[in-house]
Protein backbone atom coordinates (compact mmCIF):
# COMPACT_ATOMS: atom_id res chain seq x y z
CA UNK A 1 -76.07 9.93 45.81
CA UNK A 2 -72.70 10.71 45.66
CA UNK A 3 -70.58 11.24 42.01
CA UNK A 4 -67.81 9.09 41.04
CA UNK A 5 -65.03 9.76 38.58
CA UNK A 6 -66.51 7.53 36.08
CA UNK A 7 -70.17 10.11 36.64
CA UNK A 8 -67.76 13.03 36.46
CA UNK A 9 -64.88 12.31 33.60
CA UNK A 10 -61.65 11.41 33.87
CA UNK A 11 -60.12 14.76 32.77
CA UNK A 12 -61.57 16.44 36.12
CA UNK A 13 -59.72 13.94 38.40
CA UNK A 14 -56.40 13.32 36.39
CA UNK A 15 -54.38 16.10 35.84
CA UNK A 16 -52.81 16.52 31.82
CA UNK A 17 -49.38 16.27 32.39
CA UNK A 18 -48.45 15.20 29.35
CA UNK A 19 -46.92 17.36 26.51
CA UNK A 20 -47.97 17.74 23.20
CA UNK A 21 -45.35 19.09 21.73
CA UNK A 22 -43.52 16.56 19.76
CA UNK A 23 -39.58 17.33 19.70
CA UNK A 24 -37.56 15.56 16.89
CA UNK A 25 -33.79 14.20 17.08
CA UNK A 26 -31.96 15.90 14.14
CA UNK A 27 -30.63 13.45 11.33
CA UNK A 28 -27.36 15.21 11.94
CA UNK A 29 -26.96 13.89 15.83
CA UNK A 30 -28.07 10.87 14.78
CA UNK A 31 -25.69 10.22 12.32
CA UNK A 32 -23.05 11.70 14.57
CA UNK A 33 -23.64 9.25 17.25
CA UNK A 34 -23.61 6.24 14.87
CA UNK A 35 -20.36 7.07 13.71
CA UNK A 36 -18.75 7.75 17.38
CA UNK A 37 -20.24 4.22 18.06
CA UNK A 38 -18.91 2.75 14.62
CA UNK A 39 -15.68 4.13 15.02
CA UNK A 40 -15.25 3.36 19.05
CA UNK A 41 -15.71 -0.38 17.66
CA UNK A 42 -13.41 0.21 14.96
CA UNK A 43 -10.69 1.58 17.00
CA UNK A 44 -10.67 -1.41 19.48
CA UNK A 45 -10.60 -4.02 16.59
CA UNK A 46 -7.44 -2.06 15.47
CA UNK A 47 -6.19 -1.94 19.14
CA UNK A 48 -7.00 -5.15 20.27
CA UNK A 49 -7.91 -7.54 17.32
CA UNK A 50 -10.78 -9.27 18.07
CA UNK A 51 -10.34 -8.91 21.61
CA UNK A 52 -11.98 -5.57 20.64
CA UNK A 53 -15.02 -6.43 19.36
CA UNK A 54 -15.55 -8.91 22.55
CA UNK A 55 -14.61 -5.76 24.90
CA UNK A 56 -16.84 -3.59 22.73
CA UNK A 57 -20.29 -5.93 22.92
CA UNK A 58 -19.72 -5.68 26.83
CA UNK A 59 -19.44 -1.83 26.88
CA UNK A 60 -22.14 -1.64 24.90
CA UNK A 61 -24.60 -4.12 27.26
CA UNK A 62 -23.24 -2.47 30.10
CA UNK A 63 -24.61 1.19 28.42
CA UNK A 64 -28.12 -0.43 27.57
CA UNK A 65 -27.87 -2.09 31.13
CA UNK A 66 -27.80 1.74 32.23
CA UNK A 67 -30.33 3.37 29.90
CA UNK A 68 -32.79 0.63 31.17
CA UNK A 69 -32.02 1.16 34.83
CA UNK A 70 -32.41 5.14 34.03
CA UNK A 71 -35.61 4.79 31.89
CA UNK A 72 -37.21 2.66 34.44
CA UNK A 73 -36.62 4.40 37.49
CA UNK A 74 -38.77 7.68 37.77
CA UNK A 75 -41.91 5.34 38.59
C-alpha cells in the first residue's frame, strides 16, 4: 500500500516558506506618510480650488489601482 500526504503530514510535502518574524511599520513613517498625503491634497485645493480635491481622489484611485495590480501579481 502506498502512503499519501494525508498518511505522511503535510509538513513533509509542503515546504515552510513562511516567516515568522513579524516586522512592524514605525509610528513615525506612518505619520510621515499621512501628512505627505494630507498635505499633497492640501496643496492642490490651494492650487486648484476644488478642482484639487477632484484631481486628488483620481491620483489617489489610480495609486490603489497600482498597489492592487502589484499585490496581486506574484501568484
Amino acid at each position: 500500500m502506498t502512503m499519501t500526504t494525508a498518511d505522511l503530514g503535510v509538513a513533509t510535502a509542503v515546504a515552510d516558506t513562511h516567516d515568522t518574524d513579524t516586522k512592524q511599520v514605525s509610528k513615525a513613517s506612518m505619520y510621515l506618510l499621512a501628512l505627505v498625503i494630507i498635505g499633497a491634497a492640501a496643496a492642490l485645493v490651494a492650487t486648484f480650488g476644488f478642482g484639487g480635491i477632484i484631481l486628488w481622489g483620481v491620483g489617489m484611485t489610480w495609486i490603489i489601482l497600482t498597489f492592487l495590480v502589484i499585490m496581486t501579481a506574484g501568484g
